[in-house]
PDB file of N, CA and C in Angstrom:
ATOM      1  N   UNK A   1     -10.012  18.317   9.711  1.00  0.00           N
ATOM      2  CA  UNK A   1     -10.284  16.962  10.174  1.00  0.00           C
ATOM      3  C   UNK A   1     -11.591  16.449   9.568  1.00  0.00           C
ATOM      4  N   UNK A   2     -12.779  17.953   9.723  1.00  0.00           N
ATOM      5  CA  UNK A   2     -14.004  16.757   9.052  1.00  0.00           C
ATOM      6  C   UNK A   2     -13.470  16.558   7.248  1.00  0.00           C
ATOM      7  N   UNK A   3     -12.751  17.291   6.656  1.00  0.00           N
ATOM      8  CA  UNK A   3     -12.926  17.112   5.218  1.00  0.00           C
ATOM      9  C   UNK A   3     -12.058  15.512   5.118  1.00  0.00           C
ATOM     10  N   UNK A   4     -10.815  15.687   6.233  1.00  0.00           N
ATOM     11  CA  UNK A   4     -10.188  14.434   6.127  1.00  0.00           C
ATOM     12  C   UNK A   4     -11.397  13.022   6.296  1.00  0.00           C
ATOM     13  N   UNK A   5     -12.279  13.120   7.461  1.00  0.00           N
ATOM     14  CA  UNK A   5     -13.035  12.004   7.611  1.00  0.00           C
ATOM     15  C   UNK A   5     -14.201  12.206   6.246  1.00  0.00           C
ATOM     16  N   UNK A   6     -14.470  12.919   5.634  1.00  0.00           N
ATOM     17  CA  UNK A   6     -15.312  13.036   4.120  1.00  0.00           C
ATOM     18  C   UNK A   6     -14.694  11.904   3.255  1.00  0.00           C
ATOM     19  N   UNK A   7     -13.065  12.264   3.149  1.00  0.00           N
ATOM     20  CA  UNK A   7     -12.578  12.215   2.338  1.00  0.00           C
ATOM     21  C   UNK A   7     -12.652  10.589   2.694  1.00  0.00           C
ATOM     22  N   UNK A   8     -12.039  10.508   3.544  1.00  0.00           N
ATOM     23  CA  UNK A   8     -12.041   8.260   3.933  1.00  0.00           C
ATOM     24  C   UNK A   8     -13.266   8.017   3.731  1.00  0.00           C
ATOM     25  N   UNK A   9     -14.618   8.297   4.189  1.00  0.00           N
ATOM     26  CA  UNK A   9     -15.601   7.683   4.104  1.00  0.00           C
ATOM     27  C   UNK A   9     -16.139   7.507   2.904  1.00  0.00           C
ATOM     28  N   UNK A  10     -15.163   8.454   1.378  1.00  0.00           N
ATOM     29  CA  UNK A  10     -16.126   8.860   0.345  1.00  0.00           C
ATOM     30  C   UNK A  10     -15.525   7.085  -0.295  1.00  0.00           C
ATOM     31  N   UNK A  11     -14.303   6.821   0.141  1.00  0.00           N
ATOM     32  CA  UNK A  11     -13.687   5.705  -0.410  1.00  0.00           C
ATOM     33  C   UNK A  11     -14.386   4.106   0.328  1.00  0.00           C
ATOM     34  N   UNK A  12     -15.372   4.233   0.627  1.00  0.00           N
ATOM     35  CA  UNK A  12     -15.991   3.372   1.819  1.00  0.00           C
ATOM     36  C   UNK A  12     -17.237   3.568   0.897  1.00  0.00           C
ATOM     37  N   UNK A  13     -18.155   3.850  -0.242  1.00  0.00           N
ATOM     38  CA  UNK A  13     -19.041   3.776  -0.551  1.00  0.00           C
ATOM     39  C   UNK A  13     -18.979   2.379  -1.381  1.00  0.00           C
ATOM     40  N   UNK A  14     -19.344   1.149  -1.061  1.00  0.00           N
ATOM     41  CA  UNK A  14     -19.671   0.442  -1.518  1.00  0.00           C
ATOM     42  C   UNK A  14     -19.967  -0.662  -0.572  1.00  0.00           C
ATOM     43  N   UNK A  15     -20.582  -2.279  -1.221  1.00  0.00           N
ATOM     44  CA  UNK A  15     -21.395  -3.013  -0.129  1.00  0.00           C
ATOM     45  C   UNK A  15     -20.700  -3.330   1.544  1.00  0.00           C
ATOM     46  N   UNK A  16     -21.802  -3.359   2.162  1.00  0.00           N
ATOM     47  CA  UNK A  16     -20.899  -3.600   3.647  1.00  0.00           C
ATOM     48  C   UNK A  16     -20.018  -4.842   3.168  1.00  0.00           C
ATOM     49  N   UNK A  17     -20.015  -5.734   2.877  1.00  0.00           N
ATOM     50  CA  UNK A  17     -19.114  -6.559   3.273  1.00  0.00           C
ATOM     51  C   UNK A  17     -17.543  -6.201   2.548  1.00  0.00           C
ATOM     52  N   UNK A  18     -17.564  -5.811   1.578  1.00  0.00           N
ATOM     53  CA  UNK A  18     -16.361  -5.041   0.911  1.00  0.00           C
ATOM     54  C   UNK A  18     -16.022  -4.237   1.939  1.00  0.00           C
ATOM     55  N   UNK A  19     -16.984  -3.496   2.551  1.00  0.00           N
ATOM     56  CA  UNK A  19     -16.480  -2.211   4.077  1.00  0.00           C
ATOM     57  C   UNK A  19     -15.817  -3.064   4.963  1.00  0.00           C
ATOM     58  N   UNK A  20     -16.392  -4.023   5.228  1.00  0.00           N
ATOM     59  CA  UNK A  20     -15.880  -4.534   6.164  1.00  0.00           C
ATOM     60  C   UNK A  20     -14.441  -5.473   6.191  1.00  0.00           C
ATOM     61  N   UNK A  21     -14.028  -5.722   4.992  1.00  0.00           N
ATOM     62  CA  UNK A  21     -12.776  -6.427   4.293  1.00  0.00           C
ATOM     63  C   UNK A  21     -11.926  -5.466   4.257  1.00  0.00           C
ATOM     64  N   UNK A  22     -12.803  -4.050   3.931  1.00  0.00           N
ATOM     65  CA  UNK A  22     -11.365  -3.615   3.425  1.00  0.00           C
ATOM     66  C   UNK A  22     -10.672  -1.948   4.623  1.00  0.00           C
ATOM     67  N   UNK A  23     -11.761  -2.310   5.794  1.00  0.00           N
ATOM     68  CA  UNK A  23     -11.724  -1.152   6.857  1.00  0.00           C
ATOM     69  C   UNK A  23     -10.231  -0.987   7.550  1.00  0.00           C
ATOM     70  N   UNK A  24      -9.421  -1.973   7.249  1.00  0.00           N
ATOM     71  CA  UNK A  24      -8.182  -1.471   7.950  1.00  0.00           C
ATOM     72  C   UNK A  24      -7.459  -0.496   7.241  1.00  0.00           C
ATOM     73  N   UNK A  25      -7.977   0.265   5.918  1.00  0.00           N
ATOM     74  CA  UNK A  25      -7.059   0.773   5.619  1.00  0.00           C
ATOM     75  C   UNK A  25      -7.654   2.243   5.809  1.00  0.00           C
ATOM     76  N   UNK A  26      -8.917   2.382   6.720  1.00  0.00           N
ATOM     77  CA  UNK A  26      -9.340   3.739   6.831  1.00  0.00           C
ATOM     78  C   UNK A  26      -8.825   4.906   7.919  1.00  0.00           C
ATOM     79  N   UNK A  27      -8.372   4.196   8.477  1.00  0.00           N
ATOM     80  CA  UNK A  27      -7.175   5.434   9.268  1.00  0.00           C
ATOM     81  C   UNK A  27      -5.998   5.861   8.172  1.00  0.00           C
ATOM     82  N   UNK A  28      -5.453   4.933   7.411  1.00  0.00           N
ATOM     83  CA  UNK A  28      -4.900   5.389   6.771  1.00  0.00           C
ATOM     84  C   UNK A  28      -5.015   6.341   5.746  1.00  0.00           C
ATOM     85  N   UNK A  29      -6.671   6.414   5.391  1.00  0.00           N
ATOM     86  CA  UNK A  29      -7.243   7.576   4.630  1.00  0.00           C
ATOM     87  C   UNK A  29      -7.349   8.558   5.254  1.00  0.00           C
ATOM     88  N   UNK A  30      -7.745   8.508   6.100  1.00  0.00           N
ATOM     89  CA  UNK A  30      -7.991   9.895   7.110  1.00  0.00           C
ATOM     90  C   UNK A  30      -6.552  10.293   7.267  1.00  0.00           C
ATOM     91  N   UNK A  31      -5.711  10.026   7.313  1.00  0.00           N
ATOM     92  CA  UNK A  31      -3.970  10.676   7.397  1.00  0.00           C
ATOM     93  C   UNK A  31      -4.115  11.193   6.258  1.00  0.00           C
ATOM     94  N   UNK A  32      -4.513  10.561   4.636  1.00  0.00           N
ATOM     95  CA  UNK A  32      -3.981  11.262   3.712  1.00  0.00           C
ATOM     96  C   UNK A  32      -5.134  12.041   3.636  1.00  0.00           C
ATOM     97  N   UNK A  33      -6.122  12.035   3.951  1.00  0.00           N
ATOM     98  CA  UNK A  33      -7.062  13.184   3.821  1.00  0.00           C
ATOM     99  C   UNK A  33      -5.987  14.174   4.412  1.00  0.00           C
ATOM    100  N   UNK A  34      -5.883  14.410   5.546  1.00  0.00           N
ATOM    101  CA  UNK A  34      -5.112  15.121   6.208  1.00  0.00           C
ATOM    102  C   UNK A  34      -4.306  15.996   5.079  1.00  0.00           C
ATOM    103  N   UNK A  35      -3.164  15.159   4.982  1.00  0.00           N
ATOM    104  CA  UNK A  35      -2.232  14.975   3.999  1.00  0.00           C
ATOM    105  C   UNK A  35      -2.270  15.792   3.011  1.00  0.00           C
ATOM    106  N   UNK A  36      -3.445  15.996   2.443  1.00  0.00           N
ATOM    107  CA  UNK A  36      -4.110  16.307   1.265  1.00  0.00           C
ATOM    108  C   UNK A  36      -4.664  17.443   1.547  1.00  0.00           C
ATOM    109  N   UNK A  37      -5.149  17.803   3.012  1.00  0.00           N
ATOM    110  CA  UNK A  37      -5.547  19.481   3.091  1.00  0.00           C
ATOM    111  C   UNK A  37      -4.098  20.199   3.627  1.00  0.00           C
ATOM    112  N   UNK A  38      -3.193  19.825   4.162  1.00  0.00           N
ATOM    113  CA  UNK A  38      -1.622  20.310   4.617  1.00  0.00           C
ATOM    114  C   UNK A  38      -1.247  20.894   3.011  1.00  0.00           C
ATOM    115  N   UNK A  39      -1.281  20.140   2.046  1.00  0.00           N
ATOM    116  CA  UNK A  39      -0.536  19.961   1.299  1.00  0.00           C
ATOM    117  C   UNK A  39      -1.468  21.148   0.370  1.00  0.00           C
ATOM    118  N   UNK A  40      -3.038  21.628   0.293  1.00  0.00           N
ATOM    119  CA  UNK A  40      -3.650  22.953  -0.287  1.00  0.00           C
ATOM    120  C   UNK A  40      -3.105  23.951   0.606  1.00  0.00           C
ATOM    121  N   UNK A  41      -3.607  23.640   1.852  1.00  0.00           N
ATOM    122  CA  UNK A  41      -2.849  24.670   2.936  1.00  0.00           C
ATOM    123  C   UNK A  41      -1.464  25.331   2.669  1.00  0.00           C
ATOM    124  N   UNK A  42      -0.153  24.521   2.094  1.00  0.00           N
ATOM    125  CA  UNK A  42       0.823  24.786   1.882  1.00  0.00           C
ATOM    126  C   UNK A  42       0.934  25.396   0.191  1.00  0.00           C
ATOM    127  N   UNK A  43       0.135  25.209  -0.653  1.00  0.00           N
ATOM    128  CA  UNK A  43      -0.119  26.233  -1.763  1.00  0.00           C
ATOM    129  C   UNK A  43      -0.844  27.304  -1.837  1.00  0.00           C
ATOM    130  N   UNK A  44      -0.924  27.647  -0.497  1.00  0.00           N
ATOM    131  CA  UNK A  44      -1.989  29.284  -0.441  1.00  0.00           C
ATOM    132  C   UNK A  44      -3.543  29.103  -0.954  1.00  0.00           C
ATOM    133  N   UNK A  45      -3.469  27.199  -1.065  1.00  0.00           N
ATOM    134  CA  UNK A  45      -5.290  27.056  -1.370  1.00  0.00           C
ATOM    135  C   UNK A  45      -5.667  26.671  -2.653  1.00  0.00           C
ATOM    136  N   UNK A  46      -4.089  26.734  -2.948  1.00  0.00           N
ATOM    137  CA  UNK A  46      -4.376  25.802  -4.397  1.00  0.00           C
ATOM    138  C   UNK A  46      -4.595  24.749  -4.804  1.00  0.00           C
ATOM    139  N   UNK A  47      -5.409  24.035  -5.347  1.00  0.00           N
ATOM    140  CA  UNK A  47      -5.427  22.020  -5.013  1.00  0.00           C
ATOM    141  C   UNK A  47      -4.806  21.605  -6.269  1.00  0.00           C
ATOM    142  N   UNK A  48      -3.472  22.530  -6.826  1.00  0.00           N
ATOM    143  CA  UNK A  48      -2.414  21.849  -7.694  1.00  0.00           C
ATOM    144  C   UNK A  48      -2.121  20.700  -6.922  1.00  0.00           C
ATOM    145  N   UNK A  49      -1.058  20.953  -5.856  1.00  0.00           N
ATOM    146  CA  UNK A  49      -0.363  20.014  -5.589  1.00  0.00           C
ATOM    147  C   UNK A  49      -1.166  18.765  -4.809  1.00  0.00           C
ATOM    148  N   UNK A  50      -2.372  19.081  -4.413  1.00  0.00           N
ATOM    149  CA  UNK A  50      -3.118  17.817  -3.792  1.00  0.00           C
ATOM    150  C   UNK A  50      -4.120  16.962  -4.556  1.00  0.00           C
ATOM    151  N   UNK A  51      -4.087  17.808  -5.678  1.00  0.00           N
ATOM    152  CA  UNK A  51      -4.325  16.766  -6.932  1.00  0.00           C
ATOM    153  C   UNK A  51      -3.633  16.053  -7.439  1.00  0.00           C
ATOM    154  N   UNK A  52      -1.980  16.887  -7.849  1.00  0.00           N
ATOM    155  CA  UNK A  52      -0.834  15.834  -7.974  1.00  0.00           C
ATOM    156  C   UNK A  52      -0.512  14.938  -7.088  1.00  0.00           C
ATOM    157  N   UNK A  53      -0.639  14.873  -6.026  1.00  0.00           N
ATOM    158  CA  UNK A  53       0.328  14.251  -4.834  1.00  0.00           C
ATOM    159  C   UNK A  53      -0.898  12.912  -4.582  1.00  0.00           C
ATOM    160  N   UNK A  54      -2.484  13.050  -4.936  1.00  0.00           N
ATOM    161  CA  UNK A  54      -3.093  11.997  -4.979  1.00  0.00           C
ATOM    162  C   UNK A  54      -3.024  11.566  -6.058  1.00  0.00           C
ATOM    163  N   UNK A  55      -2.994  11.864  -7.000  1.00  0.00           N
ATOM    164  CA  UNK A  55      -2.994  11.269  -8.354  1.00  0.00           C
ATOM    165  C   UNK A  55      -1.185  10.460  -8.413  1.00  0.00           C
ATOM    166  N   UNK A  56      -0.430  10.932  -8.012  1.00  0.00           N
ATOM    167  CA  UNK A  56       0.741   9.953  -8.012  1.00  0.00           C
ATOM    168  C   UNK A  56       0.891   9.154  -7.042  1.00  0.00           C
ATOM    169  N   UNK A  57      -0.044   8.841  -5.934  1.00  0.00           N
ATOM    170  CA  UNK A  57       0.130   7.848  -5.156  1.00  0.00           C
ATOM    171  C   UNK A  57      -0.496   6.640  -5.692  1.00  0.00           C
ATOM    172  N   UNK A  58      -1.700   6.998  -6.728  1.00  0.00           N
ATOM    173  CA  UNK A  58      -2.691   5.966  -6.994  1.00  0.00           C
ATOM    174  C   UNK A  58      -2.099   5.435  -8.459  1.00  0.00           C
ATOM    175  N   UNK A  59      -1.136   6.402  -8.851  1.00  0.00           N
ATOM    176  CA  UNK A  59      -0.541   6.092 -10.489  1.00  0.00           C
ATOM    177  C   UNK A  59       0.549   4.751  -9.513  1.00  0.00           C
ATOM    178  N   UNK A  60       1.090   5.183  -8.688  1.00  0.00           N
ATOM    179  CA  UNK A  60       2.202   4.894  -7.999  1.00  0.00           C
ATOM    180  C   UNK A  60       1.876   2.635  -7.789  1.00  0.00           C
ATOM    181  N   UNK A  61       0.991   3.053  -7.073  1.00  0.00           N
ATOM    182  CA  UNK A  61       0.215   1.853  -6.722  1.00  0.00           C
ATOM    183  C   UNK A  61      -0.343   0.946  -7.330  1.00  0.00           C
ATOM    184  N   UNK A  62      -0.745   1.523  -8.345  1.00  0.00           N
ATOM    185  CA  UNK A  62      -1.363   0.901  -9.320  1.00  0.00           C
ATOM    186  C   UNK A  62      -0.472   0.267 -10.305  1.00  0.00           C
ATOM    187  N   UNK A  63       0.740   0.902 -10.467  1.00  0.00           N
ATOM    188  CA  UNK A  63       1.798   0.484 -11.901  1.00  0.00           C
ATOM    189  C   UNK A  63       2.567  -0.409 -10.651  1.00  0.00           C
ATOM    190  N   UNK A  64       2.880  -0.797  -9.534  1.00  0.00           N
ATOM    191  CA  UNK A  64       3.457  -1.662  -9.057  1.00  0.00           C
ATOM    192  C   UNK A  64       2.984  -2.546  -8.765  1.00  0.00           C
ATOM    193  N   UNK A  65       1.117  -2.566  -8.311  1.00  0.00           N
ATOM    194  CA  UNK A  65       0.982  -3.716  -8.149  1.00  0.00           C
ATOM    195  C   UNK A  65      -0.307  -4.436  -9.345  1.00  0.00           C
ATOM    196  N   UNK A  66      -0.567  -3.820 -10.351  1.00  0.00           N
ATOM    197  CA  UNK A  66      -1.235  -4.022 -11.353  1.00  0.00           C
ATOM    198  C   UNK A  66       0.175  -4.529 -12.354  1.00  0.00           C
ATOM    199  N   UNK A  67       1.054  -4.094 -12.404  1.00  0.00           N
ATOM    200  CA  UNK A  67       2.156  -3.994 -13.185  1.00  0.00           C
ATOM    201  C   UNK A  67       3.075  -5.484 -12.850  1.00  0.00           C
ATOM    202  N   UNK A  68       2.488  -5.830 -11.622  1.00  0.00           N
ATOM    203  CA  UNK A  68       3.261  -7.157 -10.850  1.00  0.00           C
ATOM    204  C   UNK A  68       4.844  -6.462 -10.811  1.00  0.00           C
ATOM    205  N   UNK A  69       5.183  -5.437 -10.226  1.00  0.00           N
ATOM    206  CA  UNK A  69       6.548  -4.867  -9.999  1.00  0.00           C
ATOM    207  C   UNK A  69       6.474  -5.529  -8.317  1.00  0.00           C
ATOM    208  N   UNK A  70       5.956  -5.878  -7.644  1.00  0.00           N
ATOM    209  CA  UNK A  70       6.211  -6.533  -6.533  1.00  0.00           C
ATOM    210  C   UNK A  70       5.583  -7.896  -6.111  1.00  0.00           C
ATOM    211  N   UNK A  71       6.512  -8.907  -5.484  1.00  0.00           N
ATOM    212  CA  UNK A  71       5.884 -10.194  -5.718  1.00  0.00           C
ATOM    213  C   UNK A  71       5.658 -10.029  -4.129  1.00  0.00           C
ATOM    214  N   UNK A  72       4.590 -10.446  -3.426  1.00  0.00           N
ATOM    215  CA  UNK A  72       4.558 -10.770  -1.940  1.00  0.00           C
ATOM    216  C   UNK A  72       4.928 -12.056  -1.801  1.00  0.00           C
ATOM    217  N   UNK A  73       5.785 -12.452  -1.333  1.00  0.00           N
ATOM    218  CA  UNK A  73       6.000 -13.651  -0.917  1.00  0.00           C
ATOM    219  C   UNK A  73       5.791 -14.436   0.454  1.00  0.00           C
ATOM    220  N   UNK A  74       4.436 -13.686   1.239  1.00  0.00           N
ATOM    221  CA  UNK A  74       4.206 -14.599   2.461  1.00  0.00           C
ATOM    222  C   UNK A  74       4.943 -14.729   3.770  1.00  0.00           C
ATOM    223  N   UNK A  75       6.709 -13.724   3.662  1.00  0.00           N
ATOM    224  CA  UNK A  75       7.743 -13.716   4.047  1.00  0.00           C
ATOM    225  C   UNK A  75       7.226 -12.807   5.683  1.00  0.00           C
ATOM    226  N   UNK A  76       6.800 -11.963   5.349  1.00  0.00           N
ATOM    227  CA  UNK A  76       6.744 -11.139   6.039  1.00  0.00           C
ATOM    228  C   UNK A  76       4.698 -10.751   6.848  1.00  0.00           C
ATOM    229  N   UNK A  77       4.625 -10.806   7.235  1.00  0.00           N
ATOM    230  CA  UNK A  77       3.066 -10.384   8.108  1.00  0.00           C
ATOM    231  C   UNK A  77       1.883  -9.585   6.914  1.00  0.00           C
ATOM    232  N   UNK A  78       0.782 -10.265   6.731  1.00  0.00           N
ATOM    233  CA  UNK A  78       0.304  -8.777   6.358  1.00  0.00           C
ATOM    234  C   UNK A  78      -0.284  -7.442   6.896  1.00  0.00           C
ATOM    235  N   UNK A  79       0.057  -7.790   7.927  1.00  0.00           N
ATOM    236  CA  UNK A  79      -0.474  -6.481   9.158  1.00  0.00           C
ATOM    237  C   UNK A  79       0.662  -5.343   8.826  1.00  0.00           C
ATOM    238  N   UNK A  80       1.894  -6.201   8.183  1.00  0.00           N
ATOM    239  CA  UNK A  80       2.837  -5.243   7.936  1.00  0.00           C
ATOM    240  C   UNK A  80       3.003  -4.721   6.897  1.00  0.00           C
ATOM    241  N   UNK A  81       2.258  -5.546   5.727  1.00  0.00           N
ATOM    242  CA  UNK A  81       2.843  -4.696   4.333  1.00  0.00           C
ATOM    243  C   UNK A  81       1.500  -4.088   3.951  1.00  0.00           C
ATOM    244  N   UNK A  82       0.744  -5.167   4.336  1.00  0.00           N
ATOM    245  CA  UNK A  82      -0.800  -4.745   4.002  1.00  0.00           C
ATOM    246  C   UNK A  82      -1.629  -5.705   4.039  1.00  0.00           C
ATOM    247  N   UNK A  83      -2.380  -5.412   4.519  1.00  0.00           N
ATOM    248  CA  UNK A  83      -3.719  -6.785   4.310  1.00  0.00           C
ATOM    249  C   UNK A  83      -4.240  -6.701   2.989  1.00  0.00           C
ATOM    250  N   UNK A  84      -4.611  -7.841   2.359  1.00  0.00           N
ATOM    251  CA  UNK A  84      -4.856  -7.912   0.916  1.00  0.00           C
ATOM    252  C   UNK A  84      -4.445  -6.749   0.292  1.00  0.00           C
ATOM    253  N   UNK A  85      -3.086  -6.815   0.248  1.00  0.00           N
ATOM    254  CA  UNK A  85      -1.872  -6.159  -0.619  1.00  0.00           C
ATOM    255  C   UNK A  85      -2.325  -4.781  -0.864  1.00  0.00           C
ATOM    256  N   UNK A  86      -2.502  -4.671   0.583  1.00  0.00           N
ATOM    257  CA  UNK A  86      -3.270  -2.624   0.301  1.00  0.00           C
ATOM    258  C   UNK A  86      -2.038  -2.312   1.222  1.00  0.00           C
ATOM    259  N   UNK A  87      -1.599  -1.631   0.489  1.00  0.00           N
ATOM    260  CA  UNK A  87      -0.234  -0.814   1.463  1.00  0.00           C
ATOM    261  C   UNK A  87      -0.716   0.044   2.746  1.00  0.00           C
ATOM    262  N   UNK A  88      -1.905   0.502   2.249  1.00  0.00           N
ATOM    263  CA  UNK A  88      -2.320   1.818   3.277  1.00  0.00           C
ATOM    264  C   UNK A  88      -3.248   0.852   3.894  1.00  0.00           C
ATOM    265  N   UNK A  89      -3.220  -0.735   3.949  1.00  0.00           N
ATOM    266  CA  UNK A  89      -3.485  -1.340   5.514  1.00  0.00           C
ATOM    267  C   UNK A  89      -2.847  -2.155   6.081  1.00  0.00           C
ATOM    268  N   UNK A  90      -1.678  -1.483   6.606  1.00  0.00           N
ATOM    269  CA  UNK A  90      -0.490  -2.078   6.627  1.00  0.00           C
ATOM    270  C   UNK A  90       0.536  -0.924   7.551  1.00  0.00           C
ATOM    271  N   UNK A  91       1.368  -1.879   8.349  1.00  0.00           N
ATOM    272  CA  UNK A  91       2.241  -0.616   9.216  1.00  0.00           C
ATOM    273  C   UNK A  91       3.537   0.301   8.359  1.00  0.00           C
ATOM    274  N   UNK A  92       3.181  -0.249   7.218  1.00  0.00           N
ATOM    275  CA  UNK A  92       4.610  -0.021   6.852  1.00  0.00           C
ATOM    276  C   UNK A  92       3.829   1.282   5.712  1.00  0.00           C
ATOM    277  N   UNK A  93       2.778   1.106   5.376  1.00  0.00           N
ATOM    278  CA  UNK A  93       1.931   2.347   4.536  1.00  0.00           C
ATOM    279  C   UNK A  93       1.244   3.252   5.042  1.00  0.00           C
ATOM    280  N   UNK A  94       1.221   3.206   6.814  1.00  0.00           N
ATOM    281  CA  UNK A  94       0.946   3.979   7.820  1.00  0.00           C
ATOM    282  C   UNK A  94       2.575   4.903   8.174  1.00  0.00           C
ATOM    283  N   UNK A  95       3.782   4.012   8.349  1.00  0.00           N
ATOM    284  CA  UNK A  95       4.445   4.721   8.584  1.00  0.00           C
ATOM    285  C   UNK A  95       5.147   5.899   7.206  1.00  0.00           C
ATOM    286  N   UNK A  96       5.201   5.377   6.030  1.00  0.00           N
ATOM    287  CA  UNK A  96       5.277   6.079   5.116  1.00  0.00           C
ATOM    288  C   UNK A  96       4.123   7.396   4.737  1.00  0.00           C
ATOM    289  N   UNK A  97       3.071   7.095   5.222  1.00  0.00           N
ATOM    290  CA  UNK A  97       2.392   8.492   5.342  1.00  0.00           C
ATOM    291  C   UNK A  97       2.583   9.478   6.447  1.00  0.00           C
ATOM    292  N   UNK A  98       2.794   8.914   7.501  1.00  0.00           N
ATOM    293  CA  UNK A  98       3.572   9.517   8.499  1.00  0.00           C
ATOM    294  C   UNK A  98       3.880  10.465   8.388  1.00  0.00           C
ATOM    295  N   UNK A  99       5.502   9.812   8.194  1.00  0.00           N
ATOM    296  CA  UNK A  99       6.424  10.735   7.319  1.00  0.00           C
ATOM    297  C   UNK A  99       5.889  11.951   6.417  1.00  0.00           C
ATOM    298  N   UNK A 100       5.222  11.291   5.587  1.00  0.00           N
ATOM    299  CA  UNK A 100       5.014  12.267   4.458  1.00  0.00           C
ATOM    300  C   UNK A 100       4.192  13.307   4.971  1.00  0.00           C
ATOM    301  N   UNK A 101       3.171  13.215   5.972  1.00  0.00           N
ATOM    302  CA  UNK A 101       2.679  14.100   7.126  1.00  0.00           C
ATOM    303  C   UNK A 101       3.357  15.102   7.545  1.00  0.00           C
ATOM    304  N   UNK A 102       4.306  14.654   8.374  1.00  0.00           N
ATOM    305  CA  UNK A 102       5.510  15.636   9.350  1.00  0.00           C
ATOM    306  C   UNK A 102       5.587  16.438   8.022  1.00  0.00           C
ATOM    307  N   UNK A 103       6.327  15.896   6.609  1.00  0.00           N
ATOM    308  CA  UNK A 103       6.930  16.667   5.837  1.00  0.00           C
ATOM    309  C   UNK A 103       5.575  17.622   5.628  1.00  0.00           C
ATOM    310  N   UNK A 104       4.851  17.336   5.024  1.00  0.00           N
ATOM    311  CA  UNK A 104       3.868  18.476   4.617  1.00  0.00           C
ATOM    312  C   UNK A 104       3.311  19.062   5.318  1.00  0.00           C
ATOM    313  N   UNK A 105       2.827  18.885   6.667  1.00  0.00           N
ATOM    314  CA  UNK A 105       2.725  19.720   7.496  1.00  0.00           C
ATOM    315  C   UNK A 105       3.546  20.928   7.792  1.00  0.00           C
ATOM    316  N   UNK A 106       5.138  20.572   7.984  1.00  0.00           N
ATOM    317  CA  UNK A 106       6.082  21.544   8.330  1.00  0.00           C
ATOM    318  C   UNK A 106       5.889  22.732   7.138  1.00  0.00           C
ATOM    319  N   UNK A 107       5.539  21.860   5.995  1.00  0.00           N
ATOM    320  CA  UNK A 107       5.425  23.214   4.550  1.00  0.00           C
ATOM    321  C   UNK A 107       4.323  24.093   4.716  1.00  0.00           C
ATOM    322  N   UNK A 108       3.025  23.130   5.243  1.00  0.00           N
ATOM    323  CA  UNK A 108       1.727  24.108   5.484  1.00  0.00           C
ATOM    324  C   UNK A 108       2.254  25.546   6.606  1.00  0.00           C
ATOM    325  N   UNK A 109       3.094  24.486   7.486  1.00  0.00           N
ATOM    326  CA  UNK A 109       3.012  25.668   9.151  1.00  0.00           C
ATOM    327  C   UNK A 109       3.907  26.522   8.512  1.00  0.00           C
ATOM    328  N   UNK A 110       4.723  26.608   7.488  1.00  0.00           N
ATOM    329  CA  UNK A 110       6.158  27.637   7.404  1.00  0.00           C
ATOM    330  C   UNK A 110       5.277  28.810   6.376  1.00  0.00           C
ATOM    331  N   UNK A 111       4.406  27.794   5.390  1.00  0.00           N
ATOM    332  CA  UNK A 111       3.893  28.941   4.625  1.00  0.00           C
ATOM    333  C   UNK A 111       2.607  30.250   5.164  1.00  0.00           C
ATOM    334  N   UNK A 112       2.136  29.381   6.200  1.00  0.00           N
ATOM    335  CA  UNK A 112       0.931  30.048   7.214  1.00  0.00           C
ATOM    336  C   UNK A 112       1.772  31.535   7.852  1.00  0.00           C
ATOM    337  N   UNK A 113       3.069  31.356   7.935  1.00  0.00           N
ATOM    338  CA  UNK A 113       4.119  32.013   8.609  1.00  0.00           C
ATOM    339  C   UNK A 113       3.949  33.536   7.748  1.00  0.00           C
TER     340      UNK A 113
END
């Protein structure tokens, strides 16, 4: 848990008012911090896969919405997709880590086994 809260706060180094614009998406860091020690935990401590698994979320993110592969069209809330088009501040980039939680967790607890 503290490396998870390291890990959100390390993404929070810049001026308060940027902190303060862009703070809804820091629970959502702290999950993938999480996320991200489940996921060494589940390689016996290796940070292969939690290097990959961050590095393709941010490749991920970046080529869709740098890439303009998604248009927001205003249709929908941004509490839901994201506030200023940050997925991870947003319910719908909370519930997709979620998920991806349960899953990697269950891999950490089976390999601890």
């Amino acid at each position: 848990v503290i490396s998870a809260l390291i890990f959100a706060l390390t993404h929070f180094i810049k001026p308060l008012a940027e902190i303060i614009r862009t703070f809804p998406q820091f629970p959502a860091l702290v999950l993938l911090g999480l996320i991200l020690g489940w996921a060494k935990r589940a390689c016996g401590g290796n940070l292969g896969k939690s290097i990959g698994l961050h590095a393709g979320l941010i490749w991920a993110y970046y080529i869709l919405n740098v890439g303009q592969l998604i248009k927001y069209t205003g249709t929908v809330p941004d509490w839901l997709t994201g506030i200023n088009k940050n997925p991870l501040a947003g319910v719908m980039g909370l519930l997709f880590l979620t998920i991806l939680a349960i899953w990697i967790r269950k891999k950490a607890v089976l390999s601890e086994r």
